[in-house]
PDB file of N, CA and C in Angstrom:
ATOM      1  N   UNK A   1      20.907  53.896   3.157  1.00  0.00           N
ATOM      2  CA  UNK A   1      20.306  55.213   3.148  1.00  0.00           C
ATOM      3  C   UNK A   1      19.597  55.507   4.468  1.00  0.00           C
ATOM      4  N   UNK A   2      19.117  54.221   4.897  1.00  0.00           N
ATOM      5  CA  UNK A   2      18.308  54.795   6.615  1.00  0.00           C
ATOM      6  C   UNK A   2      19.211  55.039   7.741  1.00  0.00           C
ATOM      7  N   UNK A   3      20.417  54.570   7.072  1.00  0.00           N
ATOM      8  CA  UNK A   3      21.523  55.236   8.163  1.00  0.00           C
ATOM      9  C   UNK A   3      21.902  56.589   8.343  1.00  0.00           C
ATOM     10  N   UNK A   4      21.883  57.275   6.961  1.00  0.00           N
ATOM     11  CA  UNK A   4      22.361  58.649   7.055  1.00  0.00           C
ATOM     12  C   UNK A   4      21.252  59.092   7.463  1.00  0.00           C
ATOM     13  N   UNK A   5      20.042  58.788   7.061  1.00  0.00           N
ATOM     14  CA  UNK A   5      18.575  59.700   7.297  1.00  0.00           C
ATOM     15  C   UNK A   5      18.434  59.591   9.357  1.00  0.00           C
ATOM     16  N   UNK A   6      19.382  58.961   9.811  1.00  0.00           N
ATOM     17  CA  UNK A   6      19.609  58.834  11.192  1.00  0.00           C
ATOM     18  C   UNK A   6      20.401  59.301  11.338  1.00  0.00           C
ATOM     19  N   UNK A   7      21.605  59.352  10.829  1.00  0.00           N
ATOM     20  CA  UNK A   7      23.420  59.317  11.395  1.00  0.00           C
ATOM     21  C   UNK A   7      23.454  60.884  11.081  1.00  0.00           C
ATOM     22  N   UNK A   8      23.112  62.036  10.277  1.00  0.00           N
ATOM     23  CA  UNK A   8      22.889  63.069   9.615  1.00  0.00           C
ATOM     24  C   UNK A   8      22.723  63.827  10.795  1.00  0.00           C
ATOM     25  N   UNK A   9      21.411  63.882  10.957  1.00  0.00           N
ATOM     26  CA  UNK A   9      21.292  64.771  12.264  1.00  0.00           C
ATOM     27  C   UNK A   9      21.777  64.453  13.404  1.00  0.00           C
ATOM     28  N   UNK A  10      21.768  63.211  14.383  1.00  0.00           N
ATOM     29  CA  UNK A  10      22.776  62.655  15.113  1.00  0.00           C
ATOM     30  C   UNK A  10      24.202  63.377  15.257  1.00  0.00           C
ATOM     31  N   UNK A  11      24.925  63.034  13.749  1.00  0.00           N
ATOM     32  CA  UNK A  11      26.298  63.687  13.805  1.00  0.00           C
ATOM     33  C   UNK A  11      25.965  65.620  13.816  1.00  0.00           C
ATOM     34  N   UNK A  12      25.321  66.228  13.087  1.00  0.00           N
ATOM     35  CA  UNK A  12      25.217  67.713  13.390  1.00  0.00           C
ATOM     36  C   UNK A  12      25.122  68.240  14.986  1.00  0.00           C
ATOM     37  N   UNK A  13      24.074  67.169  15.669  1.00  0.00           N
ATOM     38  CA  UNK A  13      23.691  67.912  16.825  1.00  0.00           C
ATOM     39  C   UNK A  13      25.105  67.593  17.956  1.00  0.00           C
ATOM     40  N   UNK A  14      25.536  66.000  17.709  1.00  0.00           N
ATOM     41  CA  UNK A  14      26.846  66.623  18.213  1.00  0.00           C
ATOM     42  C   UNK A  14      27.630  67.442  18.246  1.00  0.00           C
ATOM     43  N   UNK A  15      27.994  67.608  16.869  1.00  0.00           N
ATOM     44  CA  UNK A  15      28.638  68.459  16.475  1.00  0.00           C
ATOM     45  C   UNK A  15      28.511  70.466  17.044  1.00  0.00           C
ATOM     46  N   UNK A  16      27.392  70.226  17.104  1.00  0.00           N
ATOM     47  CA  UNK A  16      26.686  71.494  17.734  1.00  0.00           C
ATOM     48  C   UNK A  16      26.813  71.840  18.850  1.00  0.00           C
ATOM     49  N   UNK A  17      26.917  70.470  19.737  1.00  0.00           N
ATOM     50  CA  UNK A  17      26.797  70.563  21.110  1.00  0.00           C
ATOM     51  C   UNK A  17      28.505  70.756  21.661  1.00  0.00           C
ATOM     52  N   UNK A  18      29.344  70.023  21.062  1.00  0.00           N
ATOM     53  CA  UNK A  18      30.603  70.026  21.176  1.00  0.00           C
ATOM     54  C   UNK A  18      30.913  71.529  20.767  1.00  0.00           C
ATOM     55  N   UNK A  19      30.602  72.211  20.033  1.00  0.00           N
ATOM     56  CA  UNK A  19      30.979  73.474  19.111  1.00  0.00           C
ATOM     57  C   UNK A  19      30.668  74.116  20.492  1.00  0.00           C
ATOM     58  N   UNK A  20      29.599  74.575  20.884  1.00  0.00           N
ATOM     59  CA  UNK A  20      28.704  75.049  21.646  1.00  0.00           C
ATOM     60  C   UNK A  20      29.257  75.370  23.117  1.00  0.00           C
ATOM     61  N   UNK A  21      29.789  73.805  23.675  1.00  0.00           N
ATOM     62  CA  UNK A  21      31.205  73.731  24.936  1.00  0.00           C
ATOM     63  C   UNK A  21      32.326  73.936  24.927  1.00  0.00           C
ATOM     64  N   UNK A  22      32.688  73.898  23.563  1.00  0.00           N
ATOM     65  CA  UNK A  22      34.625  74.269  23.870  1.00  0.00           C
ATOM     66  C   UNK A  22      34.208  75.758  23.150  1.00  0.00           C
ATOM     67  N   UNK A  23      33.475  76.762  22.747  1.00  0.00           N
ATOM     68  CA  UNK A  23      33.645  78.097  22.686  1.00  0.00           C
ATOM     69  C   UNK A  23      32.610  78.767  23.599  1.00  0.00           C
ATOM     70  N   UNK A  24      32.097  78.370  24.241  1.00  0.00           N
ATOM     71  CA  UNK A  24      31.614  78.778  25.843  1.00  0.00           C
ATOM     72  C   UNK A  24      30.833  79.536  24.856  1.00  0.00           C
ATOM     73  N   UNK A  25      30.015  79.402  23.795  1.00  0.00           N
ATOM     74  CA  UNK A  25      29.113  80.687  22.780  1.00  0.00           C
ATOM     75  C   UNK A  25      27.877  80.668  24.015  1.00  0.00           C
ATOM     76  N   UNK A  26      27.154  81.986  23.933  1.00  0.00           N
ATOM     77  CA  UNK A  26      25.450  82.287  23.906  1.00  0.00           C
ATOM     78  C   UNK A  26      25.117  83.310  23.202  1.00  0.00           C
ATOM     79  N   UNK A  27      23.709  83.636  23.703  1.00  0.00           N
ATOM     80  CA  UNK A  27      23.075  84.022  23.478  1.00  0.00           C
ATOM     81  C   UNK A  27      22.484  84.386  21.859  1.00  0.00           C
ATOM     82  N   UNK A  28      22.482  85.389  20.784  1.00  0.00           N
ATOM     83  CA  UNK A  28      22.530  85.512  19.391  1.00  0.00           C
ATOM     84  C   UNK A  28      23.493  84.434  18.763  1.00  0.00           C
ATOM     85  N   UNK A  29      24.399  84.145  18.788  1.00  0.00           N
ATOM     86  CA  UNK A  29      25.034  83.260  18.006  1.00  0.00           C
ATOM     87  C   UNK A  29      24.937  81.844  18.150  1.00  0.00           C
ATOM     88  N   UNK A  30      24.311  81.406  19.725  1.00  0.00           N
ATOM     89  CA  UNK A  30      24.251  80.196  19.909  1.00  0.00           C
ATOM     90  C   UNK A  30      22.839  79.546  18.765  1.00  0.00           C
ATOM     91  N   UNK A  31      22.096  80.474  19.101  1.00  0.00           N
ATOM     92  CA  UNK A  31      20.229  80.552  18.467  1.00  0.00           C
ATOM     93  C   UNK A  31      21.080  80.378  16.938  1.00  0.00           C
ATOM     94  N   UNK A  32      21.571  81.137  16.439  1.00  0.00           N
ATOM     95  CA  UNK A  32      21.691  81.124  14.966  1.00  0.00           C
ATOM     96  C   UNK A  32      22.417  79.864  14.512  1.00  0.00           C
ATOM     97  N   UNK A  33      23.708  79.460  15.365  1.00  0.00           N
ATOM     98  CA  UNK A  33      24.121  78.440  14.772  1.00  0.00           C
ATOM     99  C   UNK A  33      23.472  76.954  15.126  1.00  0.00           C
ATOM    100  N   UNK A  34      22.577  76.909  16.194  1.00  0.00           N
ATOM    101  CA  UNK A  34      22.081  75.756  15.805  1.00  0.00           C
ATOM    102  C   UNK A  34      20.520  75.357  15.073  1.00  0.00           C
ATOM    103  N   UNK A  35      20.542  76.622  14.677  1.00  0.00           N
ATOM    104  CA  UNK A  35      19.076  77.007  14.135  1.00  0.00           C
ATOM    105  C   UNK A  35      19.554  76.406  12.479  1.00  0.00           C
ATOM    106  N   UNK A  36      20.385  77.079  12.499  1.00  0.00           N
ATOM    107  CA  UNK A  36      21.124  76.857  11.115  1.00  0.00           C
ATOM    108  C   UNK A  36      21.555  75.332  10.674  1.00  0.00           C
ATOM    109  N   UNK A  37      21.930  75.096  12.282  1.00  0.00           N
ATOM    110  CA  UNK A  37      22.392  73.169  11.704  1.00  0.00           C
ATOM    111  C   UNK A  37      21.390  71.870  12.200  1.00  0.00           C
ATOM    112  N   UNK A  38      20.206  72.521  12.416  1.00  0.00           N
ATOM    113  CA  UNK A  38      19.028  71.911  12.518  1.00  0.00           C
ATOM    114  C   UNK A  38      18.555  71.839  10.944  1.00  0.00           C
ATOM    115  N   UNK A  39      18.295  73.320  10.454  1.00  0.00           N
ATOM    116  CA  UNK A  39      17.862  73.429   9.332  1.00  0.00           C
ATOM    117  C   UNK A  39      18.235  72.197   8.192  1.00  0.00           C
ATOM    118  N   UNK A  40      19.835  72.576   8.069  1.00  0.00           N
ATOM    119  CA  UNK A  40      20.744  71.996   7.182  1.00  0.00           C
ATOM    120  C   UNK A  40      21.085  70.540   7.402  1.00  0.00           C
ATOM    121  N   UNK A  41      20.323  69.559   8.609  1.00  0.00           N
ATOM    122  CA  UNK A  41      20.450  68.362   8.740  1.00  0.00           C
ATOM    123  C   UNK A  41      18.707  67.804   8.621  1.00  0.00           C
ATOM    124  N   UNK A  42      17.751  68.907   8.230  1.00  0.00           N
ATOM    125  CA  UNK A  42      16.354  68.395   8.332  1.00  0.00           C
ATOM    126  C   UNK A  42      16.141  68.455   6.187  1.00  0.00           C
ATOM    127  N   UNK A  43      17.289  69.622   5.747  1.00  0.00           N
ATOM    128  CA  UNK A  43      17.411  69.570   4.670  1.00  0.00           C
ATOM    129  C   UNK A  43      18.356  68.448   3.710  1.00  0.00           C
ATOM    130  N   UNK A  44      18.619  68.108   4.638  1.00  0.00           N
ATOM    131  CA  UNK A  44      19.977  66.841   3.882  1.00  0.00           C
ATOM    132  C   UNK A  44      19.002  65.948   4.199  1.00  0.00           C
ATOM    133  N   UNK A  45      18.342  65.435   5.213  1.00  0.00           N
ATOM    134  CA  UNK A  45      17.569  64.339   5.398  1.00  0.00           C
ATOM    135  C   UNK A  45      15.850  64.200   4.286  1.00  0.00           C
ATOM    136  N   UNK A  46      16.009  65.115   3.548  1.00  0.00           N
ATOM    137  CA  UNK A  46      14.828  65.467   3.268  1.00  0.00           C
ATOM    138  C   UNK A  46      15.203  64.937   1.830  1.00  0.00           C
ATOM    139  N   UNK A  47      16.139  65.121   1.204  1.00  0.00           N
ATOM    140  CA  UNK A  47      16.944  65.434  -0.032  1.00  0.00           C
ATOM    141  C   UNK A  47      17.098  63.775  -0.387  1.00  0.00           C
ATOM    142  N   UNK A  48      17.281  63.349   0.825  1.00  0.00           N
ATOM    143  CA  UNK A  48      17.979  62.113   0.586  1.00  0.00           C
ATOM    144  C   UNK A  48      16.416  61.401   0.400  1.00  0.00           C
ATOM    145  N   UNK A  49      15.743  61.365   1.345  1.00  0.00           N
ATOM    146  CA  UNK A  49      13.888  60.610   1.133  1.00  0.00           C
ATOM    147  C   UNK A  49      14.022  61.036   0.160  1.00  0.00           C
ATOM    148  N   UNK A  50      13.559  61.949  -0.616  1.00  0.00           N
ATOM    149  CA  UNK A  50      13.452  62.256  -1.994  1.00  0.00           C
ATOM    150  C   UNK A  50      13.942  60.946  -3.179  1.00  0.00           C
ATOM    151  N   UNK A  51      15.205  61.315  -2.733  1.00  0.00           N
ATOM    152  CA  UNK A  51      16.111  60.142  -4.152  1.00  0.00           C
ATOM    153  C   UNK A  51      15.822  58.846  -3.392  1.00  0.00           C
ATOM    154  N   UNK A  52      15.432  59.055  -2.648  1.00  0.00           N
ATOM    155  CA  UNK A  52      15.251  57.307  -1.970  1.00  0.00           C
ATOM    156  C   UNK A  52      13.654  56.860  -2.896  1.00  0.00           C
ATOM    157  N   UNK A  53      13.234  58.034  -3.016  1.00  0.00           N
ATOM    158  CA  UNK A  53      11.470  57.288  -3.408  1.00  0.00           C
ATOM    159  C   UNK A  53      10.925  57.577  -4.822  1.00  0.00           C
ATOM    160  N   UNK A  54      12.207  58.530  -5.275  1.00  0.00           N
ATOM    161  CA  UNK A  54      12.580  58.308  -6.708  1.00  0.00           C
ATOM    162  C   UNK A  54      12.915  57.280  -7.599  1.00  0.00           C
ATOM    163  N   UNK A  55      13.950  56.727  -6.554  1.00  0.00           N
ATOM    164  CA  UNK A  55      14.625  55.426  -7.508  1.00  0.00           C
ATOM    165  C   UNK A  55      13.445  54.502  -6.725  1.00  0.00           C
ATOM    166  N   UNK A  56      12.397  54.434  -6.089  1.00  0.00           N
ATOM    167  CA  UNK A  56      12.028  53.661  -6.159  1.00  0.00           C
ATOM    168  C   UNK A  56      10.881  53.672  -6.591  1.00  0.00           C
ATOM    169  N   UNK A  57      10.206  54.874  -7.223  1.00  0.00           N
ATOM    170  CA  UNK A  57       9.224  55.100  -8.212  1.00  0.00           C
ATOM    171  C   UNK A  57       9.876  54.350  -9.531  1.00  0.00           C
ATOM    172  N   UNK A  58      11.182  54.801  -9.811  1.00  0.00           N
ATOM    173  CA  UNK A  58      11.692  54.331 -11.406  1.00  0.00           C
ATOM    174  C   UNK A  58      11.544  53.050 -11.356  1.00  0.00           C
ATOM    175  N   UNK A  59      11.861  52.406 -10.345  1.00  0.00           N
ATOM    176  CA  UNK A  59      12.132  50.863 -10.461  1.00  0.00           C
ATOM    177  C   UNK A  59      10.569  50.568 -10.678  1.00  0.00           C
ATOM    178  N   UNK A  60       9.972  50.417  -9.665  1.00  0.00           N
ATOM    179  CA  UNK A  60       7.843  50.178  -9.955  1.00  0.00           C
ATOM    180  C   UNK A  60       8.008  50.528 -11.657  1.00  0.00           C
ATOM    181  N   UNK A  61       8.568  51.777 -12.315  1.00  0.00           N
ATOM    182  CA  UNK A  61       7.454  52.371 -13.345  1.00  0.00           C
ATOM    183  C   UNK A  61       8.249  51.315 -14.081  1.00  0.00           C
ATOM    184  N   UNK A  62       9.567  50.266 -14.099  1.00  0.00           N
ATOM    185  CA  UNK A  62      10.171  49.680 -15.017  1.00  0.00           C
ATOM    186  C   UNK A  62       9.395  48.631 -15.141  1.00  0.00           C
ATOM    187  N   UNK A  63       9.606  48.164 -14.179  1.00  0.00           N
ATOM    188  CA  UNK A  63       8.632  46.419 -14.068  1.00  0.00           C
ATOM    189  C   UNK A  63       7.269  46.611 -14.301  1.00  0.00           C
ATOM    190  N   UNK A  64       6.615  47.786 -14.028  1.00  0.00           N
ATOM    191  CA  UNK A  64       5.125  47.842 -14.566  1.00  0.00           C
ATOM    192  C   UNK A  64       5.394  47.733 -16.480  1.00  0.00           C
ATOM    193  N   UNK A  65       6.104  48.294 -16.770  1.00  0.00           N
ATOM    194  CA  UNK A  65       6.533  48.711 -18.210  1.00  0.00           C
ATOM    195  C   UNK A  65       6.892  46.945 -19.109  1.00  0.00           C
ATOM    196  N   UNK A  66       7.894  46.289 -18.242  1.00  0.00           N
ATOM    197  CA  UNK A  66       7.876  45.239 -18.810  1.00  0.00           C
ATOM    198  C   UNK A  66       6.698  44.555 -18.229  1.00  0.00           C
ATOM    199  N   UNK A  67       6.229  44.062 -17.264  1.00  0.00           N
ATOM    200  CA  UNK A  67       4.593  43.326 -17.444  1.00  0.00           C
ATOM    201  C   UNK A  67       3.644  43.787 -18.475  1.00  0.00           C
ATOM    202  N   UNK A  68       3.988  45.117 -18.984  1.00  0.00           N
ATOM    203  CA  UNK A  68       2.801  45.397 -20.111  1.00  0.00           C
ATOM    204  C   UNK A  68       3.140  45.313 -21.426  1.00  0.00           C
ATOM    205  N   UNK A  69       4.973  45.055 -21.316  1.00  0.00           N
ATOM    206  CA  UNK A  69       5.301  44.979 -22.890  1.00  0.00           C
ATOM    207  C   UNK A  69       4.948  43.498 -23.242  1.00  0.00           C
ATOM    208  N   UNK A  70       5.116  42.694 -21.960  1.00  0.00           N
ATOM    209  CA  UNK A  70       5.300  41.228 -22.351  1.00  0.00           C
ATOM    210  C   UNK A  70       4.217  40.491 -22.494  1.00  0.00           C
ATOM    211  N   UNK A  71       3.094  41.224 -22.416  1.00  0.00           N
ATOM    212  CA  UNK A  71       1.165  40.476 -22.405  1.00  0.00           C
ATOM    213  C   UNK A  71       1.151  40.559 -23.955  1.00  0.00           C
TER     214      UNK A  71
END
């Protein structure tokens, strides 16, 4: 998971930058599309922490659960 939370934006901003040189874009459209794939790689990275500290809340709340069933 700490790979994509790296590799995620990494691969977009290439992706952006390559997009960016082979259609010679500026000005309004350049701003929007990498505004847009900033957004959408700070939102995938965000999504993913989430379920990362989820499953690792569940796991804590399990083993707290059996240490208290088993006293």
């Amino acid at each position: 998971m700490k790979t994509l939370k790296i590799g995620i934006p990494l691969i977009v901003a290439v992706i952006l930058v390559l997009v960016t040189e082979f259609t010679h874009m500026s000005g309004a459209p350049l701003v929007i599309m990498w505004v847009i794939g900033f957004l959408f790689s700070m939102i995938v990275t965000a999504v993913i922490e989430i379920r990362t500290r989820m499953q690792e809340f569940a796991k804590q709340q399990k083993e707290e659960k059996k240490q208290q069933g088993g006293k």
